[in-house]
PDB file of N, CA and C in Angstrom:
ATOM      1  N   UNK A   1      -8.619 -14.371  51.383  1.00  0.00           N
ATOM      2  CA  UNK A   1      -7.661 -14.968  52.283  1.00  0.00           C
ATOM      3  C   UNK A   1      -8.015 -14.589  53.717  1.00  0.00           C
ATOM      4  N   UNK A   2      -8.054 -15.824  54.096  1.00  0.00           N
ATOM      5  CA  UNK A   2      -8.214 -15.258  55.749  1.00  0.00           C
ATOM      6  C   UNK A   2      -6.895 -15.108  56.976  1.00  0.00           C
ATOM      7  N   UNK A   3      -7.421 -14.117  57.549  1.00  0.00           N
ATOM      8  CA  UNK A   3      -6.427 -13.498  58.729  1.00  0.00           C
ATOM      9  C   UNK A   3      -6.200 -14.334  59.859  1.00  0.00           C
ATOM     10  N   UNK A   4      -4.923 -14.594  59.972  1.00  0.00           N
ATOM     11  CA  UNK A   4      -4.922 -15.571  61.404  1.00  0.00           C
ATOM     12  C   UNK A   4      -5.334 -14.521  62.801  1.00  0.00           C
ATOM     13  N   UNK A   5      -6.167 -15.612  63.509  1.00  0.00           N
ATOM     14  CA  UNK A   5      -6.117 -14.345  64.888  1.00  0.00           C
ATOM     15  C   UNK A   5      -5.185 -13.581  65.416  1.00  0.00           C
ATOM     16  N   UNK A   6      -4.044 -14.747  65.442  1.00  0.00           N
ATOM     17  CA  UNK A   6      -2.958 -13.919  66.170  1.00  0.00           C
ATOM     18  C   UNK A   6      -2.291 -12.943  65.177  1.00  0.00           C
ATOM     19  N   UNK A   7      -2.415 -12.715  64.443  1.00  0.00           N
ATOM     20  CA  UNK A   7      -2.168 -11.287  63.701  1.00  0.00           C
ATOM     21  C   UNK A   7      -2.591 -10.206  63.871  1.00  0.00           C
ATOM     22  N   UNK A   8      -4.261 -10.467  63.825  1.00  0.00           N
ATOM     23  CA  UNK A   8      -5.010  -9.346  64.189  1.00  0.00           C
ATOM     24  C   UNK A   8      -4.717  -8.715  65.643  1.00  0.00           C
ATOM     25  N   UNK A   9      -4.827  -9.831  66.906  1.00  0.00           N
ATOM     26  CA  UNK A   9      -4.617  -9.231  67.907  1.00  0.00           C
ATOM     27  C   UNK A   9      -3.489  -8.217  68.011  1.00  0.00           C
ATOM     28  N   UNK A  10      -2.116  -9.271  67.421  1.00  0.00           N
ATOM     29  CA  UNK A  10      -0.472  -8.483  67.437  1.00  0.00           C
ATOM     30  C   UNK A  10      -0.840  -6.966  67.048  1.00  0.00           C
ATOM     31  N   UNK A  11      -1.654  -6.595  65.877  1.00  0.00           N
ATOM     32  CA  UNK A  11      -1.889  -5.466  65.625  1.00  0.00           C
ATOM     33  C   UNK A  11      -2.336  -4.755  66.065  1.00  0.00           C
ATOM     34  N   UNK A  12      -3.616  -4.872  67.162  1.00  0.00           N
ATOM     35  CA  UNK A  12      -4.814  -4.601  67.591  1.00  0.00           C
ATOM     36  C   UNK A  12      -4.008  -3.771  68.999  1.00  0.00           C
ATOM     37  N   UNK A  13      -2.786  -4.995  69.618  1.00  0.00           N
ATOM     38  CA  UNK A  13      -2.308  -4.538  70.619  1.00  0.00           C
ATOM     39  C   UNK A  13      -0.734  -3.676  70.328  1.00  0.00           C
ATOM     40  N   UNK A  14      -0.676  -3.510  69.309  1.00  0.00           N
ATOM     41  CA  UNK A  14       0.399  -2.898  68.605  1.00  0.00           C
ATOM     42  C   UNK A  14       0.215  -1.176  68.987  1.00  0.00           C
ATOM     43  N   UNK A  15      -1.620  -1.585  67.672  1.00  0.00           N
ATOM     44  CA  UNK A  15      -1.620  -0.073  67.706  1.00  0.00           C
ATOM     45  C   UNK A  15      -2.231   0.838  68.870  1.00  0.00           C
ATOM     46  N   UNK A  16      -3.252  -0.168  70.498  1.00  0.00           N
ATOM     47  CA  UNK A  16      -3.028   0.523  71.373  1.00  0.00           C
ATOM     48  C   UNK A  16      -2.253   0.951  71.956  1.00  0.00           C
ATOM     49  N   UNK A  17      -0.875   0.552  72.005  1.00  0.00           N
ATOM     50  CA  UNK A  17       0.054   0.449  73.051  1.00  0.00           C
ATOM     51  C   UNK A  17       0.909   1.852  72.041  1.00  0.00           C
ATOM     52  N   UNK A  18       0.710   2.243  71.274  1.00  0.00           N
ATOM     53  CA  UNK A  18       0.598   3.471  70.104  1.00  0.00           C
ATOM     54  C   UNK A  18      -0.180   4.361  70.833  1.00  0.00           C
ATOM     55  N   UNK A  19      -0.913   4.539  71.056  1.00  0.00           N
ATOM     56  CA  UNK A  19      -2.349   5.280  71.548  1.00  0.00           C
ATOM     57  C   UNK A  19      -1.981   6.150  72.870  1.00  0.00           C
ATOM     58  N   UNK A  20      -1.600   4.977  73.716  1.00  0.00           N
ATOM     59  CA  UNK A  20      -1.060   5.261  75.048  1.00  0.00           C
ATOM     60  C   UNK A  20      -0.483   6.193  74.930  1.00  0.00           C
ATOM     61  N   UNK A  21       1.024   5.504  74.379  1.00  0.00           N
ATOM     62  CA  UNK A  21       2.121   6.169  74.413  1.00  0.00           C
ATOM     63  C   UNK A  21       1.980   7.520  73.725  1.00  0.00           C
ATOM     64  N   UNK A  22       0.939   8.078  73.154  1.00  0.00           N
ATOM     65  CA  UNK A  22       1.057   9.465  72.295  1.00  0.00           C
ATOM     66  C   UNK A  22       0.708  10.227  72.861  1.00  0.00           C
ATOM     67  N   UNK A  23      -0.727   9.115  73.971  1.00  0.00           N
ATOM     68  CA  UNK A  23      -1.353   9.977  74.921  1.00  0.00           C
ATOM     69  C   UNK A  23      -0.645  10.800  76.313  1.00  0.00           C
ATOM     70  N   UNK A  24       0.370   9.736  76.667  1.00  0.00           N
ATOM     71  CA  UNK A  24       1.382  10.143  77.485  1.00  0.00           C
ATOM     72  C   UNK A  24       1.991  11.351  76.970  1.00  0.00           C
ATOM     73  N   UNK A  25       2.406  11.222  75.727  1.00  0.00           N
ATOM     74  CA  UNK A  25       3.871  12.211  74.608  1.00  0.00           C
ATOM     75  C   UNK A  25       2.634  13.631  74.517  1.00  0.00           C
ATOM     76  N   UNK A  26       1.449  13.538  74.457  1.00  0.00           N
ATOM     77  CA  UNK A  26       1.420  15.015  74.206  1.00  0.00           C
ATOM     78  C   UNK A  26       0.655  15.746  75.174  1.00  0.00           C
ATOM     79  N   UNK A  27       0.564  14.419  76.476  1.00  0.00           N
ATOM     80  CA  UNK A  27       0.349  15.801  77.719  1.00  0.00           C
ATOM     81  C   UNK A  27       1.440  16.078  78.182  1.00  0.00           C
ATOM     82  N   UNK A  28       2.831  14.971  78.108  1.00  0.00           N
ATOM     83  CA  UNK A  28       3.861  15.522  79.082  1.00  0.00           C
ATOM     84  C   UNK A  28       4.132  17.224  77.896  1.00  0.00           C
ATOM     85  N   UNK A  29       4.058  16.692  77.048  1.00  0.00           N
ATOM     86  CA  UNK A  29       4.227  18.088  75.771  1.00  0.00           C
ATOM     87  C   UNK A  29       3.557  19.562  76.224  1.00  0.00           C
ATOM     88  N   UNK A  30       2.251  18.950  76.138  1.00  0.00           N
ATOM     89  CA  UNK A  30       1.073  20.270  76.677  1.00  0.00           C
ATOM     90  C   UNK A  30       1.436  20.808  78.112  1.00  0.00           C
ATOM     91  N   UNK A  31       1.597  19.899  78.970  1.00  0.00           N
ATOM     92  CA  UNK A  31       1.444  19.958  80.197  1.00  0.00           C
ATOM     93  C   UNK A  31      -0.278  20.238  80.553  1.00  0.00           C
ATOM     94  N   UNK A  32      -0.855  19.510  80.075  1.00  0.00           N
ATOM     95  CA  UNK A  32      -1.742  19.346  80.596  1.00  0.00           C
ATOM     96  C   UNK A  32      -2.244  18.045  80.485  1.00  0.00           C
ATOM     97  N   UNK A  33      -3.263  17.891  81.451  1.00  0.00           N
ATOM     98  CA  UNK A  33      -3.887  16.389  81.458  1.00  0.00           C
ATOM     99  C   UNK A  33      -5.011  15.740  80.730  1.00  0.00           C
ATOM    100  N   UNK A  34      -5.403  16.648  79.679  1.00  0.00           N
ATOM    101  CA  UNK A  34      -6.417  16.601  78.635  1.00  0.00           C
ATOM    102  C   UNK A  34      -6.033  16.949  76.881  1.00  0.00           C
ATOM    103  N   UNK A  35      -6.246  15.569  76.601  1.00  0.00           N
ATOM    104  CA  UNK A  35      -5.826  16.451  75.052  1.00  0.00           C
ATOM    105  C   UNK A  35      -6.899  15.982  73.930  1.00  0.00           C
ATOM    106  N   UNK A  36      -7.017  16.906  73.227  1.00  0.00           N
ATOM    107  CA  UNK A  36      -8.197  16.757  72.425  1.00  0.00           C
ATOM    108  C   UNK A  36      -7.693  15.210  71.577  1.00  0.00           C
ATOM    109  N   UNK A  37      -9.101  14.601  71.298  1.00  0.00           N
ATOM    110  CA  UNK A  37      -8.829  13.439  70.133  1.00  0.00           C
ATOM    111  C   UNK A  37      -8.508  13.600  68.534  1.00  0.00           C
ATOM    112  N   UNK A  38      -8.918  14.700  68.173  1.00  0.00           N
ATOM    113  CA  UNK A  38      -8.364  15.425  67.013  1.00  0.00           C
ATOM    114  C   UNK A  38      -6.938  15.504  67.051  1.00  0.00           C
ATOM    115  N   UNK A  39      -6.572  15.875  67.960  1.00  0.00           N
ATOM    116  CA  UNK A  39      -4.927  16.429  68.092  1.00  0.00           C
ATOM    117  C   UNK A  39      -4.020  15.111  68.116  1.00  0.00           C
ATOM    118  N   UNK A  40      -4.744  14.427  68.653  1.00  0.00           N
ATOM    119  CA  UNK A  40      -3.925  12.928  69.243  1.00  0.00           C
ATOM    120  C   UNK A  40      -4.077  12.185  67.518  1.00  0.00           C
ATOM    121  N   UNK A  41      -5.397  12.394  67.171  1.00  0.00           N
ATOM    122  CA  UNK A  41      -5.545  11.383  65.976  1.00  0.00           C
ATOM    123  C   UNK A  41      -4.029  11.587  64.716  1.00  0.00           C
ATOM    124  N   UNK A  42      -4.254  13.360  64.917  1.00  0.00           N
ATOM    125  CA  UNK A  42      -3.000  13.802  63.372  1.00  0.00           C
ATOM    126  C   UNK A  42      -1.790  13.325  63.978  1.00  0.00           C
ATOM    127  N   UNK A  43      -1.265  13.820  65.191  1.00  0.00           N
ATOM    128  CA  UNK A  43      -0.286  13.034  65.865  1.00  0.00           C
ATOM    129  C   UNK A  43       0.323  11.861  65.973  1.00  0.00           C
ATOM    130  N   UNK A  44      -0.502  11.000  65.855  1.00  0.00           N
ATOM    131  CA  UNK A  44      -0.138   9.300  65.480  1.00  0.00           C
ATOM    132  C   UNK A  44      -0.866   9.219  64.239  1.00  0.00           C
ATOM    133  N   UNK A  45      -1.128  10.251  63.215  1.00  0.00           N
ATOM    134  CA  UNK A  45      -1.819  10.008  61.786  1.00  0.00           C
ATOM    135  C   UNK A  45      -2.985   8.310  62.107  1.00  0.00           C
ATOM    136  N   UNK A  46      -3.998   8.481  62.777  1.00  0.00           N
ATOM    137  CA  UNK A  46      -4.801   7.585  62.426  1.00  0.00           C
ATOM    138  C   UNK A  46      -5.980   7.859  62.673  1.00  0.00           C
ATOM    139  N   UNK A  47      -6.911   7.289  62.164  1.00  0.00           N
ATOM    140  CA  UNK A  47      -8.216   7.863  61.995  1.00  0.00           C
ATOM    141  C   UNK A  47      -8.691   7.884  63.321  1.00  0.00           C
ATOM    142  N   UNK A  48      -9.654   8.978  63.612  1.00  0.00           N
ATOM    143  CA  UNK A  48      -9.773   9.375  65.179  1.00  0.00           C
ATOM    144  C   UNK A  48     -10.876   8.468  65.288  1.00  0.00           C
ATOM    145  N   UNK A  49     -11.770   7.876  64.727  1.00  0.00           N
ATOM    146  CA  UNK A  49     -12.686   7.047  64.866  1.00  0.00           C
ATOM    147  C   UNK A  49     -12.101   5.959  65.815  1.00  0.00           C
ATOM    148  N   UNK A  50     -10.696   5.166  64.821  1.00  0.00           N
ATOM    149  CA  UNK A  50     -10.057   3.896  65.640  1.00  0.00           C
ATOM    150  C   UNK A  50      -9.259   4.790  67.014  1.00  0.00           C
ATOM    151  N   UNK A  51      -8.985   6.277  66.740  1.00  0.00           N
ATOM    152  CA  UNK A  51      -8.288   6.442  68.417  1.00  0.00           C
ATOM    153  C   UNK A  51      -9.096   6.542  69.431  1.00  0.00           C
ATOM    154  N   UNK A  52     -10.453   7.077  69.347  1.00  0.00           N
ATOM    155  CA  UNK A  52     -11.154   7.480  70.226  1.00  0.00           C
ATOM    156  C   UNK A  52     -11.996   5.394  71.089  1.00  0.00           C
ATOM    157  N   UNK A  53     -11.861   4.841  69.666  1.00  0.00           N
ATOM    158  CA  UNK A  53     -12.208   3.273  70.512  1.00  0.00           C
ATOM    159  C   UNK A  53     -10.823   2.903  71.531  1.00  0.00           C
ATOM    160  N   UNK A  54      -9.440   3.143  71.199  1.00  0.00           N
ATOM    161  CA  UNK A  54      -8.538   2.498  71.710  1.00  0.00           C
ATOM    162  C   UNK A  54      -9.235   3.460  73.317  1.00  0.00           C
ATOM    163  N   UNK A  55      -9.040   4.749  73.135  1.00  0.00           N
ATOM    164  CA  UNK A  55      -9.171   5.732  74.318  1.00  0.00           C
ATOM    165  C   UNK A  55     -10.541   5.283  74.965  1.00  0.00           C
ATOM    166  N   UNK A  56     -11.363   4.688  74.722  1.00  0.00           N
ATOM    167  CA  UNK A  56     -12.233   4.032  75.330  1.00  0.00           C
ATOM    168  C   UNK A  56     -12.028   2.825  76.315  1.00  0.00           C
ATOM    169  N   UNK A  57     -11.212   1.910  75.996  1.00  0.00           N
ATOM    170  CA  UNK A  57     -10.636   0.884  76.536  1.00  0.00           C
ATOM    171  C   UNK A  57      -9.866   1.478  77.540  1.00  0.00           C
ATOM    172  N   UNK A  58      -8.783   2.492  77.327  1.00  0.00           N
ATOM    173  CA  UNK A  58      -7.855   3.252  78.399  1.00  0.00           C
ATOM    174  C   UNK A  58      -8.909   3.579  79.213  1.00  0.00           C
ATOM    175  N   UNK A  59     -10.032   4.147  78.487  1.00  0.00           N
ATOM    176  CA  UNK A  59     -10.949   4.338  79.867  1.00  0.00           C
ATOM    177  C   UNK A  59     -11.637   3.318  81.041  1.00  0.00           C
ATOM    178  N   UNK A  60     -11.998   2.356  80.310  1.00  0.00           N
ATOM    179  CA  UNK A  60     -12.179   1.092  80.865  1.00  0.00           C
ATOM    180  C   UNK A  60     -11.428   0.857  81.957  1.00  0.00           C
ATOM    181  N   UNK A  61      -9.977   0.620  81.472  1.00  0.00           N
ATOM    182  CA  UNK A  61      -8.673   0.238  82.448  1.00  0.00           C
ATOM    183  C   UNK A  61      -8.595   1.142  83.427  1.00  0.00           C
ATOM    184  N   UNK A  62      -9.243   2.255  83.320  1.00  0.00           N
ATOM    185  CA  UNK A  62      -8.856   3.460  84.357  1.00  0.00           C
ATOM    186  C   UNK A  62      -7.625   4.349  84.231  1.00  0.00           C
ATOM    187  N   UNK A  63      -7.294   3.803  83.088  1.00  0.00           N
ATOM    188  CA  UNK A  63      -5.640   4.742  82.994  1.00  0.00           C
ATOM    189  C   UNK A  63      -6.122   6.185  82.920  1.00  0.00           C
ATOM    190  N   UNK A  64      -7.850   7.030  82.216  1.00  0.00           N
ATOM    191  CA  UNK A  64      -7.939   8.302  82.746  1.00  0.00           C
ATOM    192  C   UNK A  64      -9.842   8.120  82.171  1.00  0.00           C
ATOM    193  N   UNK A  65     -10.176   9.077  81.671  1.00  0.00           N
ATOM    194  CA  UNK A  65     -11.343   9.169  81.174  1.00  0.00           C
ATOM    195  C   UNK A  65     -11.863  10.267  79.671  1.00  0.00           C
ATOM    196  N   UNK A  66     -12.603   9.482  79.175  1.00  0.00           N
ATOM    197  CA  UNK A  66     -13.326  10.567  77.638  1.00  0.00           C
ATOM    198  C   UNK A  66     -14.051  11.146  78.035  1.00  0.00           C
ATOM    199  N   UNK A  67     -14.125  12.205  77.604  1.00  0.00           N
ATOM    200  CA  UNK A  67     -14.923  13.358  77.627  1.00  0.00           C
ATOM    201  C   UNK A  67     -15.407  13.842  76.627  1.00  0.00           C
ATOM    202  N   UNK A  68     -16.487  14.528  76.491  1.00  0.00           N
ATOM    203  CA  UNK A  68     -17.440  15.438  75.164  1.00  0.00           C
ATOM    204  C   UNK A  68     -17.099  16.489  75.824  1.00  0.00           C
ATOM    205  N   UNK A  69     -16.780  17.593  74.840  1.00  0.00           N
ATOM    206  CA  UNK A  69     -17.349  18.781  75.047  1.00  0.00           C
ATOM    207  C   UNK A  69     -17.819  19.439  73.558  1.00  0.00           C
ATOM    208  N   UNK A  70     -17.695  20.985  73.732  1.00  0.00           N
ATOM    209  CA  UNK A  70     -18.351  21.597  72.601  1.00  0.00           C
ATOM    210  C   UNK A  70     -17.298  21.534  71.734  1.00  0.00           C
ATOM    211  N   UNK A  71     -16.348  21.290  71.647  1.00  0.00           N
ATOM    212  CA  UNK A  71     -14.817  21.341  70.729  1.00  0.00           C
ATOM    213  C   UNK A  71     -14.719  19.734  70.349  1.00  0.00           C
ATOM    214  N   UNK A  72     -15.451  18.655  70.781  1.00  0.00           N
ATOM    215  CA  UNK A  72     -15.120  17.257  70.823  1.00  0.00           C
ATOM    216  C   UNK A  72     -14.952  16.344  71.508  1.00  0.00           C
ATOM    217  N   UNK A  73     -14.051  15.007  71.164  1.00  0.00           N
ATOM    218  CA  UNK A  73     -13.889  14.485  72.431  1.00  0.00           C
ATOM    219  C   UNK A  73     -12.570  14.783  72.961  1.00  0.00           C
ATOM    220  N   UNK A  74     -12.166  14.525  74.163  1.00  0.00           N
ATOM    221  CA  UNK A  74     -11.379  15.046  74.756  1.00  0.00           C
ATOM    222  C   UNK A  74     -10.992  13.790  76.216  1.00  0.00           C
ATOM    223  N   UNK A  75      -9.426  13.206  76.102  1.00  0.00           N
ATOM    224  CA  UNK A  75      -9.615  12.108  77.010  1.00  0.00           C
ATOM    225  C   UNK A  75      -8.117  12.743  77.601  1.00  0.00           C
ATOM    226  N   UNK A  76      -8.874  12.767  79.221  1.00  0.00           N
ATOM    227  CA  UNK A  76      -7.592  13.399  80.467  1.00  0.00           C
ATOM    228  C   UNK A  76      -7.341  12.069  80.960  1.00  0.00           C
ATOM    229  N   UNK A  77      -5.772  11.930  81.635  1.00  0.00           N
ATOM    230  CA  UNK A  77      -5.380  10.960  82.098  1.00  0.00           C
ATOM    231  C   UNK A  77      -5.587  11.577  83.766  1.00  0.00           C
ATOM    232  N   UNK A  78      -5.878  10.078  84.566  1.00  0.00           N
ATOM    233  CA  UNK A  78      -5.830  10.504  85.962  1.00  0.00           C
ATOM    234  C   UNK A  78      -4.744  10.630  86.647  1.00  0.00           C
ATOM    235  N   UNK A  79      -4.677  11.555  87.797  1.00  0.00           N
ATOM    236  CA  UNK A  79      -3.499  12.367  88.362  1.00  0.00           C
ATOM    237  C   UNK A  79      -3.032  11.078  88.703  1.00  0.00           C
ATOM    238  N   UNK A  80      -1.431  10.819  88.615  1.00  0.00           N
ATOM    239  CA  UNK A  80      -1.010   9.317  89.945  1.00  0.00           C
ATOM    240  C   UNK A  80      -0.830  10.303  91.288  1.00  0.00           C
ATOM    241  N   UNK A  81      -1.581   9.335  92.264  1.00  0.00           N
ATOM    242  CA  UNK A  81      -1.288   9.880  93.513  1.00  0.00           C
ATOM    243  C   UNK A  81      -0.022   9.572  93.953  1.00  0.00           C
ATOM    244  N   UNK A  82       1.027  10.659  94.501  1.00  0.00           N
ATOM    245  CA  UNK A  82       1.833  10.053  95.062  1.00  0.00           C
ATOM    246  C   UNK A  82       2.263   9.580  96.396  1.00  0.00           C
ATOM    247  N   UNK A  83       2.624   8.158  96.710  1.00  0.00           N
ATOM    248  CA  UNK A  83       2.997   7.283  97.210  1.00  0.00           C
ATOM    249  C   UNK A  83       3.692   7.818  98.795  1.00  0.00           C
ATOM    250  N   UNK A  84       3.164   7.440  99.586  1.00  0.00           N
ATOM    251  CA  UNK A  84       3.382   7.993 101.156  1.00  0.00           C
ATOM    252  C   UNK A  84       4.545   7.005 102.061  1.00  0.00           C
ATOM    253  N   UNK A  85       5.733   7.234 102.317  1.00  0.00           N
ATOM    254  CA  UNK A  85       6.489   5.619 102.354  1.00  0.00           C
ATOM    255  C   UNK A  85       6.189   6.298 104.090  1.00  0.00           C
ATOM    256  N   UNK A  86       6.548   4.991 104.399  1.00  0.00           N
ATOM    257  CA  UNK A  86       6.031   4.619 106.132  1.00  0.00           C
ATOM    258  C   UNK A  86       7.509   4.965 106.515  1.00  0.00           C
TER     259      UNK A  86
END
């Protein structure tokens, strides 16, 4: 049986918008701006393979950047600068 597109996408953009939001939930948690992809994967229980592609795309968009290190990958969100009113 075949999959209509718009299913796949609904899902596709389901489960980034999942991704984000966990990524947000466990630095405001940590307080920090880096959280390992291991940690994020058990956290939203999904295979870190599919989190580390969504966190690729976030990288794309600029929402922060992936990182390697010796512990894994590891994706920090960028600081928001704040806003200077005239």
């Amino acid at each position: 049986m075949l999959i209509p597109n718009s299913m796949v996408k609904g899902k596709y953009v389901k489960e980034h918008l999942r991704v984000k939001k966990g990524v947000e939930k466990v630095v405001k948690e940590s307080r920090s701006s880096c959280v390992p992809v291991s940690n994020l994967s058990i956290e939203l229980r999904m295979d870190p393979r599919t989190v580390r592609k969504h966190l690729e795309v976030l990288n794309m968009d600029g929402v922060g950047s992936l990182r390697t290190g010796k512990a894994g990958y590891f994706f920090c969100l960028k600081k928001k600068k704040a806003r200077v009113e005239k």
